[in-house]
PDB file of N, CA and C in Angstrom:
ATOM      1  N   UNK A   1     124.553-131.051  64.172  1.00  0.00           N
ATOM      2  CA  UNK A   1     125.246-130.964  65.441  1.00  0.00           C
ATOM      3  C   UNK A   1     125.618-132.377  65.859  1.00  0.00           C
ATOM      4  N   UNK A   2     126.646-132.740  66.507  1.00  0.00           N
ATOM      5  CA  UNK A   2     126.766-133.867  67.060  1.00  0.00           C
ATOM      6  C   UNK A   2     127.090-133.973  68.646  1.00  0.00           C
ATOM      7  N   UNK A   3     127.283-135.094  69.218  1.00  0.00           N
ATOM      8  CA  UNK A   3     127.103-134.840  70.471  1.00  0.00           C
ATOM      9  C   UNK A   3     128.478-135.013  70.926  1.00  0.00           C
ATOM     10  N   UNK A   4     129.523-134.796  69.983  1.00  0.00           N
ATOM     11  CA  UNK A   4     130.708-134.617  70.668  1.00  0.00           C
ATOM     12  C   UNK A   4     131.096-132.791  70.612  1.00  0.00           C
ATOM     13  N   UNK A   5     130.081-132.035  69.692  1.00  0.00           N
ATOM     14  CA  UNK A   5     130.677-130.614  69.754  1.00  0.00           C
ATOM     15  C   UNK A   5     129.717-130.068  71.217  1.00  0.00           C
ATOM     16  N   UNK A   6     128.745-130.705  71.427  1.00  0.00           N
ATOM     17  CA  UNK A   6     127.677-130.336  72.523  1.00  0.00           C
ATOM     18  C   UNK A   6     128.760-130.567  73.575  1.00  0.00           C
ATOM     19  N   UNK A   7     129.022-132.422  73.969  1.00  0.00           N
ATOM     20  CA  UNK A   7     130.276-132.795  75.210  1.00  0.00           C
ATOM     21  C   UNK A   7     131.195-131.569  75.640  1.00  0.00           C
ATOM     22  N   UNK A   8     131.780-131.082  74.353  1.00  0.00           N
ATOM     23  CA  UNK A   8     132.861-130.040  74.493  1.00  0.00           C
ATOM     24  C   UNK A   8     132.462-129.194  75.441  1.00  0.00           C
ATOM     25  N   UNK A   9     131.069-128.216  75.230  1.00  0.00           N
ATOM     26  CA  UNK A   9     130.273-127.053  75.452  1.00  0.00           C
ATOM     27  C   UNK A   9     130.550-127.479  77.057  1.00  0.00           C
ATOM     28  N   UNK A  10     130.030-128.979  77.311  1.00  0.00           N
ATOM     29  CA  UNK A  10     129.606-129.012  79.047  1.00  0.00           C
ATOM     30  C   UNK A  10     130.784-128.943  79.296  1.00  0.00           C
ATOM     31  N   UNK A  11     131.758-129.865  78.937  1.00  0.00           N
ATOM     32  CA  UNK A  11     133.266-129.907  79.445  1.00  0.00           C
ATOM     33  C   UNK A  11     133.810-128.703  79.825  1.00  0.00           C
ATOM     34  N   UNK A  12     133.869-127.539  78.879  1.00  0.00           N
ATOM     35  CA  UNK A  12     133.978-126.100  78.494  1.00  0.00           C
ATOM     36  C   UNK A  12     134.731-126.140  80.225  1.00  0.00           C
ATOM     37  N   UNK A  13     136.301-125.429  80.444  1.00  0.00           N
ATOM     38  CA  UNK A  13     137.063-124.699  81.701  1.00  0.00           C
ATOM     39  C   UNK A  13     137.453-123.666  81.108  1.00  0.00           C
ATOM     40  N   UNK A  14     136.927-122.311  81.969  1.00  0.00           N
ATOM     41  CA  UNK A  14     135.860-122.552  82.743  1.00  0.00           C
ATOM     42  C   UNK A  14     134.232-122.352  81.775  1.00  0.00           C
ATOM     43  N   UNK A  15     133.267-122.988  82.196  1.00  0.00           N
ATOM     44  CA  UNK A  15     132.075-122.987  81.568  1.00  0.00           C
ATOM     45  C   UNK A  15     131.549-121.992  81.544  1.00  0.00           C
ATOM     46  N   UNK A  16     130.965-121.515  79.944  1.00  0.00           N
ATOM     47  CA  UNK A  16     129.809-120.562  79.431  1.00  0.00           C
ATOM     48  C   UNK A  16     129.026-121.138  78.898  1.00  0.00           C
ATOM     49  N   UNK A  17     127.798-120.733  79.520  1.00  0.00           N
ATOM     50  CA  UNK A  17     126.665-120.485  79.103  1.00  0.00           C
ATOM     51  C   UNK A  17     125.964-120.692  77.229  1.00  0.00           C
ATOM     52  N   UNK A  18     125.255-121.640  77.643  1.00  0.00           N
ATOM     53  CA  UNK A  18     124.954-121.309  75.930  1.00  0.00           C
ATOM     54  C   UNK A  18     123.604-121.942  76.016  1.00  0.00           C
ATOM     55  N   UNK A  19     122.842-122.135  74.481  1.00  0.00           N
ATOM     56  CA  UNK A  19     121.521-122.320  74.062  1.00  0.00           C
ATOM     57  C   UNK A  19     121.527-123.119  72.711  1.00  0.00           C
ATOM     58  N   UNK A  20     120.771-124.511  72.940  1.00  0.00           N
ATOM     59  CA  UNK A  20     120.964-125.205  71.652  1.00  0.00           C
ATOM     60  C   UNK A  20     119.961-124.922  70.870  1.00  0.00           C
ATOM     61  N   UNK A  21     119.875-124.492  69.772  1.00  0.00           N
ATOM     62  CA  UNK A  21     118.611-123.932  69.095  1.00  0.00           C
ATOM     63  C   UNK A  21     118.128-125.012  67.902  1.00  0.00           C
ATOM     64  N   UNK A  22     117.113-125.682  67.851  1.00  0.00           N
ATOM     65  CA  UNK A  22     116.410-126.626  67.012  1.00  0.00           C
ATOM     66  C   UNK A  22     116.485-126.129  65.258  1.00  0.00           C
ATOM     67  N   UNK A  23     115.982-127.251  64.414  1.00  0.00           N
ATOM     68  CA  UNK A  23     115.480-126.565  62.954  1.00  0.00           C
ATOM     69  C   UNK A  23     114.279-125.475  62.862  1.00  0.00           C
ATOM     70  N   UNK A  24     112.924-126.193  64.156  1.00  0.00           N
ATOM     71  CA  UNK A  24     112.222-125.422  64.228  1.00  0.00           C
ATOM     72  C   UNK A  24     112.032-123.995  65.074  1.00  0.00           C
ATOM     73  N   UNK A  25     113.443-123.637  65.460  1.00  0.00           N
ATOM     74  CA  UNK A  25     113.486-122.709  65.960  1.00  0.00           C
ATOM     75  C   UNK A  25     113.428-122.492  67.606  1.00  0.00           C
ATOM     76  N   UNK A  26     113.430-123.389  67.916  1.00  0.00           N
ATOM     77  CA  UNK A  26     113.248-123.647  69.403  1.00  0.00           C
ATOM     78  C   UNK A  26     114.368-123.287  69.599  1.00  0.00           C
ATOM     79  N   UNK A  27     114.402-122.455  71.587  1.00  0.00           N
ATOM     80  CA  UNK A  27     115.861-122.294  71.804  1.00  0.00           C
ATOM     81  C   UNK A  27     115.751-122.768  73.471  1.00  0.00           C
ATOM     82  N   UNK A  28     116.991-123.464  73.575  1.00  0.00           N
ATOM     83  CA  UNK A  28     117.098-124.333  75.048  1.00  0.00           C
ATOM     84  C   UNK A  28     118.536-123.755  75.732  1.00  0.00           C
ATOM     85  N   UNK A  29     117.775-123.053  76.669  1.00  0.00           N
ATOM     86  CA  UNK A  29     119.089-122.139  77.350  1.00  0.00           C
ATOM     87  C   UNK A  29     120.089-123.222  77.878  1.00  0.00           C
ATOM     88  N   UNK A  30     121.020-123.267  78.616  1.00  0.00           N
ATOM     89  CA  UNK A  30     122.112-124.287  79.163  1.00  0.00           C
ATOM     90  C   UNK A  30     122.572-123.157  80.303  1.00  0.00           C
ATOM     91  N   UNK A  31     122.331-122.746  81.276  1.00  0.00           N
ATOM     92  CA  UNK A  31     122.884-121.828  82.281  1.00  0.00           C
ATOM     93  C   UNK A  31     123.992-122.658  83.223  1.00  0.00           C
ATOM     94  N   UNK A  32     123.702-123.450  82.737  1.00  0.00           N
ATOM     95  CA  UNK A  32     125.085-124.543  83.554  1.00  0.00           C
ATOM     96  C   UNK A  32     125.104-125.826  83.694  1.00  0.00           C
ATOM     97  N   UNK A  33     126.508-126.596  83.745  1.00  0.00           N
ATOM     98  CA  UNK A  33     126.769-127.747  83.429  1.00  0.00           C
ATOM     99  C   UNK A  33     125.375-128.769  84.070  1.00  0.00           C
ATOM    100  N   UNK A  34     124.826-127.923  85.295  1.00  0.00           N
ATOM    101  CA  UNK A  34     124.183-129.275  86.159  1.00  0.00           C
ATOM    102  C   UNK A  34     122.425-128.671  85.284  1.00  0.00           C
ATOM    103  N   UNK A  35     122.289-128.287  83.867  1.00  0.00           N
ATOM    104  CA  UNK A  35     121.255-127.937  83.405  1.00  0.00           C
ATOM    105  C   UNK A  35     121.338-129.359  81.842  1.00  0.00           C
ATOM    106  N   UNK A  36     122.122-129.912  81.634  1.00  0.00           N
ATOM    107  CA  UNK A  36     122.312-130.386  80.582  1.00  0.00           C
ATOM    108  C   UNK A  36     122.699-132.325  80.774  1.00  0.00           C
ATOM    109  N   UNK A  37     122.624-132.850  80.376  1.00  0.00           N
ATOM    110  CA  UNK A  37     122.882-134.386  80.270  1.00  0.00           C
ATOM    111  C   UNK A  37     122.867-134.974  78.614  1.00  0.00           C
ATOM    112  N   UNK A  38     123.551-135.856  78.803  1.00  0.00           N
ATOM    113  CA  UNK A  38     123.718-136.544  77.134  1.00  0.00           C
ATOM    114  C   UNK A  38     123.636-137.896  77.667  1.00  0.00           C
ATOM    115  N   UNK A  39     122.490-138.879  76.842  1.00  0.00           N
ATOM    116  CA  UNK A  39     122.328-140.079  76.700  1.00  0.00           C
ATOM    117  C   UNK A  39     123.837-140.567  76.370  1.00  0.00           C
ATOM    118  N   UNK A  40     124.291-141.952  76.591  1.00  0.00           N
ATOM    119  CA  UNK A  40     125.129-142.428  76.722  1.00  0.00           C
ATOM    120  C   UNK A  40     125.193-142.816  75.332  1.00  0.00           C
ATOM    121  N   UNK A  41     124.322-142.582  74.640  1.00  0.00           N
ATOM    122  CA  UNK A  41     124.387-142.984  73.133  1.00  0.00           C
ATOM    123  C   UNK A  41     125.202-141.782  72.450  1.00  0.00           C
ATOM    124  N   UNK A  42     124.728-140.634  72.620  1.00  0.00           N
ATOM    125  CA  UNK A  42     125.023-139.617  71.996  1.00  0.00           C
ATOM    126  C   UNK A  42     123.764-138.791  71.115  1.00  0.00           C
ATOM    127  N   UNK A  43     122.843-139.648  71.300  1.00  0.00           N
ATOM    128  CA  UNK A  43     122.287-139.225  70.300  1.00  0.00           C
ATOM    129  C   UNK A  43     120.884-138.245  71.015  1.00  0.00           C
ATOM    130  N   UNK A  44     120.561-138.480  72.376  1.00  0.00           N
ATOM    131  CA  UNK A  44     119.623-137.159  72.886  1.00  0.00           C
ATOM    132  C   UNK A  44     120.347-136.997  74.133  1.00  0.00           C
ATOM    133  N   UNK A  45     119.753-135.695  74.104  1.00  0.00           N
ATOM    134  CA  UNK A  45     120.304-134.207  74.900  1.00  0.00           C
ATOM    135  C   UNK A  45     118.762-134.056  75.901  1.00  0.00           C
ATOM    136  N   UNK A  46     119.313-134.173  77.115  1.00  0.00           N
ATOM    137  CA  UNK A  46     118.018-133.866  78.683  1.00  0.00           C
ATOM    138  C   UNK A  46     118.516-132.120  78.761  1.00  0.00           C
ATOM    139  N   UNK A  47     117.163-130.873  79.030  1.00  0.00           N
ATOM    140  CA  UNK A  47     117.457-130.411  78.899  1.00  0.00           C
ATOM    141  C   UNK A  47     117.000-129.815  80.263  1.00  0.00           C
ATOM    142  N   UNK A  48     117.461-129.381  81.374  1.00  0.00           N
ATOM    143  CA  UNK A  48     116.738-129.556  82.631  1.00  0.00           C
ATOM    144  C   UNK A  48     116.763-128.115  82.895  1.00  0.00           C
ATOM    145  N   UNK A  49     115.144-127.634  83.186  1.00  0.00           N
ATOM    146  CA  UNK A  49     114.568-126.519  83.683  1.00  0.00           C
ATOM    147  C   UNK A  49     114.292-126.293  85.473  1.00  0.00           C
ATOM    148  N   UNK A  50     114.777-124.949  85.726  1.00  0.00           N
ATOM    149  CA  UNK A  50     114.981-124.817  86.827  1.00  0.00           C
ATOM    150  C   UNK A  50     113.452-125.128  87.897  1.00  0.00           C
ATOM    151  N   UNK A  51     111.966-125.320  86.690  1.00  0.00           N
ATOM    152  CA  UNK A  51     110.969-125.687  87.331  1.00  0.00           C
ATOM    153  C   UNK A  51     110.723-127.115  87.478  1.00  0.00           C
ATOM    154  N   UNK A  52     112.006-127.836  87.418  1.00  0.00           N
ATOM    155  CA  UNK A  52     112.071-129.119  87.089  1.00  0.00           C
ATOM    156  C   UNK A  52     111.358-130.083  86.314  1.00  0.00           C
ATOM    157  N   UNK A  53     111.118-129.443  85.287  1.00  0.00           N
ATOM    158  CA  UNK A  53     110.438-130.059  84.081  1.00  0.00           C
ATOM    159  C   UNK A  53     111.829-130.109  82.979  1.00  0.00           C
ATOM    160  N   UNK A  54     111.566-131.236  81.732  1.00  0.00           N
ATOM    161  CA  UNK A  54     112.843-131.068  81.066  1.00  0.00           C
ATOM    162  C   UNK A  54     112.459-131.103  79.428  1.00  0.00           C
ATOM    163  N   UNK A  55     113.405-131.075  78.962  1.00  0.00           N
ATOM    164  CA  UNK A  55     112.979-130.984  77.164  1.00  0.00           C
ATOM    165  C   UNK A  55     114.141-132.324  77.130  1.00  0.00           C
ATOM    166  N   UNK A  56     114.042-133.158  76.053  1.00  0.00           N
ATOM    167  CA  UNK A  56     114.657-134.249  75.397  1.00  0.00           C
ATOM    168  C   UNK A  56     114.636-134.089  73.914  1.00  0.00           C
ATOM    169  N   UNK A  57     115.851-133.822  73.611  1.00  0.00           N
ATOM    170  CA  UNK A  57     116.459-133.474  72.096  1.00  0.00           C
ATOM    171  C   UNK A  57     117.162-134.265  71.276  1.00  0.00           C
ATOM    172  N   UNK A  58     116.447-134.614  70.097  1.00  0.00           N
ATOM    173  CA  UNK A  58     116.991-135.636  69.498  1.00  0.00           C
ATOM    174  C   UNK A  58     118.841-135.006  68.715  1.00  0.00           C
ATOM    175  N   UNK A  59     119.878-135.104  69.344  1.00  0.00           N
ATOM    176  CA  UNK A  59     120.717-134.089  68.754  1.00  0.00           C
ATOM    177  C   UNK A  59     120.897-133.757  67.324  1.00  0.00           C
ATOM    178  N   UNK A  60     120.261-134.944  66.555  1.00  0.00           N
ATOM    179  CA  UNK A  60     120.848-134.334  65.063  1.00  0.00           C
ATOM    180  C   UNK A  60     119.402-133.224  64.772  1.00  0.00           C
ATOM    181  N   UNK A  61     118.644-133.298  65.018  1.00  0.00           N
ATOM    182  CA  UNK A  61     117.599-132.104  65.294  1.00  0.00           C
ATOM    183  C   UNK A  61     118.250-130.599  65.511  1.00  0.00           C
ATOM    184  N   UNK A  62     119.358-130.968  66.713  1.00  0.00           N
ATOM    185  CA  UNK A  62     120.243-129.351  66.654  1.00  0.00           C
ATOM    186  C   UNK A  62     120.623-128.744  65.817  1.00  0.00           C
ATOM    187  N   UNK A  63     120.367-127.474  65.178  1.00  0.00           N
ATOM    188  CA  UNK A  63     121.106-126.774  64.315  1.00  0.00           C
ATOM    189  C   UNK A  63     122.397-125.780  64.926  1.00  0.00           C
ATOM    190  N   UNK A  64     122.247-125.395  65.945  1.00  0.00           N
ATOM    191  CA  UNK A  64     123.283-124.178  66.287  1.00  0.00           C
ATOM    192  C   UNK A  64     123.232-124.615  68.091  1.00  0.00           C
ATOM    193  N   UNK A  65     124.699-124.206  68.450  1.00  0.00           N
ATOM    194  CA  UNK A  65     125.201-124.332  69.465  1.00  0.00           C
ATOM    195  C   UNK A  65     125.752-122.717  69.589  1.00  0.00           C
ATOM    196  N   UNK A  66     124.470-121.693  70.411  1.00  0.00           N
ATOM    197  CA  UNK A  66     125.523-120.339  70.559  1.00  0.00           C
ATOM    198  C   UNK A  66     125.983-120.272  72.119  1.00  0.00           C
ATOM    199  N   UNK A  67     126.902-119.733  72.042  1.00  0.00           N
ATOM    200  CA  UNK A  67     127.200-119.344  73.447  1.00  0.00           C
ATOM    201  C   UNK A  67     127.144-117.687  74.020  1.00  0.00           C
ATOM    202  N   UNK A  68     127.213-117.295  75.317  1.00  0.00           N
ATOM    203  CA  UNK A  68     126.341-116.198  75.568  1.00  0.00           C
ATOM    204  C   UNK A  68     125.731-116.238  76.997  1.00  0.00           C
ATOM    205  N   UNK A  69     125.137-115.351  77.502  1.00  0.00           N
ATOM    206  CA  UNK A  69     124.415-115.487  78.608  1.00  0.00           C
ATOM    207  C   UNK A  69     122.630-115.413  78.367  1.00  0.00           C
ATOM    208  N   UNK A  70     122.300-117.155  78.599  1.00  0.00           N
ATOM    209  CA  UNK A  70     120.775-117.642  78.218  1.00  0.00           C
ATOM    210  C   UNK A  70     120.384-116.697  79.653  1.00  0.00           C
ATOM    211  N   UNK A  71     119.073-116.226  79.003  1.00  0.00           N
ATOM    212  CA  UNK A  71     117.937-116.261  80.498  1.00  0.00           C
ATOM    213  C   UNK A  71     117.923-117.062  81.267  1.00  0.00           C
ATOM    214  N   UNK A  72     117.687-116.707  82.769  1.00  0.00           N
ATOM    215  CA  UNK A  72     117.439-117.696  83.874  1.00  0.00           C
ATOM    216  C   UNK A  72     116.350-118.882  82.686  1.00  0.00           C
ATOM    217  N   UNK A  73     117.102-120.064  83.192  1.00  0.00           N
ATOM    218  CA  UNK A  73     116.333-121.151  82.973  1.00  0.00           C
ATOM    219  C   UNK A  73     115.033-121.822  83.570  1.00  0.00           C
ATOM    220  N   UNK A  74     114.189-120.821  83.606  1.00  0.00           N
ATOM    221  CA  UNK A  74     112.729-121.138  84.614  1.00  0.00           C
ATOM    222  C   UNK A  74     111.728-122.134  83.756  1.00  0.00           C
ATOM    223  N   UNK A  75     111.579-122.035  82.161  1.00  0.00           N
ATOM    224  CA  UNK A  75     110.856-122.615  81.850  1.00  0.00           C
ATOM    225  C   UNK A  75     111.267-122.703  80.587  1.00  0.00           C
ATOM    226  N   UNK A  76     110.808-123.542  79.461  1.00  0.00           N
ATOM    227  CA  UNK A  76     110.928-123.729  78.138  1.00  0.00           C
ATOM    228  C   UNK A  76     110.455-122.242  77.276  1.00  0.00           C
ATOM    229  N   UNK A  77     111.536-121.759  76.664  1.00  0.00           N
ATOM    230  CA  UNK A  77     111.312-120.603  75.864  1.00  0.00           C
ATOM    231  C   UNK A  77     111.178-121.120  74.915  1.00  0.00           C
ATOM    232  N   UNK A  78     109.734-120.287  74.501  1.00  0.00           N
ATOM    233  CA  UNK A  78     109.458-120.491  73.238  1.00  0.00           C
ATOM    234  C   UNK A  78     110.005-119.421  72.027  1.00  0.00           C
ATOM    235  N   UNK A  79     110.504-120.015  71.055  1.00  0.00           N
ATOM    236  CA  UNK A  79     110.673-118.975  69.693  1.00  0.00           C
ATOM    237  C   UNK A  79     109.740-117.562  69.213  1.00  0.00           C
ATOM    238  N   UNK A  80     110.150-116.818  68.889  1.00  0.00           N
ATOM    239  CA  UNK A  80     109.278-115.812  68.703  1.00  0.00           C
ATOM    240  C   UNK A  80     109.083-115.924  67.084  1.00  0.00           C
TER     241      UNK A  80
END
């Protein structure tokens, strides 16, 4: 993944919803633009939970960018 196909996702008019999902299977909902941030490098992804706790993603770690409607963003979902 890189952090110009992620940029796109936030940019996205009008914006959907999506979930960046890790190698290890982790999945990080995105319910909206003000849920997501990109280091100025490009290279990690802030992933901000509505309990205001956050995940930090190294982006080449990303495997898949789906889009869709994520669960309310309350807390870090874990993989099943």
């Amino acid at each position: 993944m890189t952090a110009t196909e992620i940029q796109r996702a936030i940019k996205a008019n009008p914006f959907q919803p999506f979930e960046l999902v890790t190698g290890d299977g982790g999945k990080y909902p995105v319910p909206t633009r003000d849920h997501i941030a990109l280091a100025p490098s490009g290279r990690i992804a802030a992933i901000f939970f509505d309990n205001d706790s956050a995940a930090h993603l190294d982006v080449f770690l990303v495997t898949a960018l789906r889009y869709g409607t994520p669960p309310r963003n309350v807390s870090r979902r874990k993989s099943s």
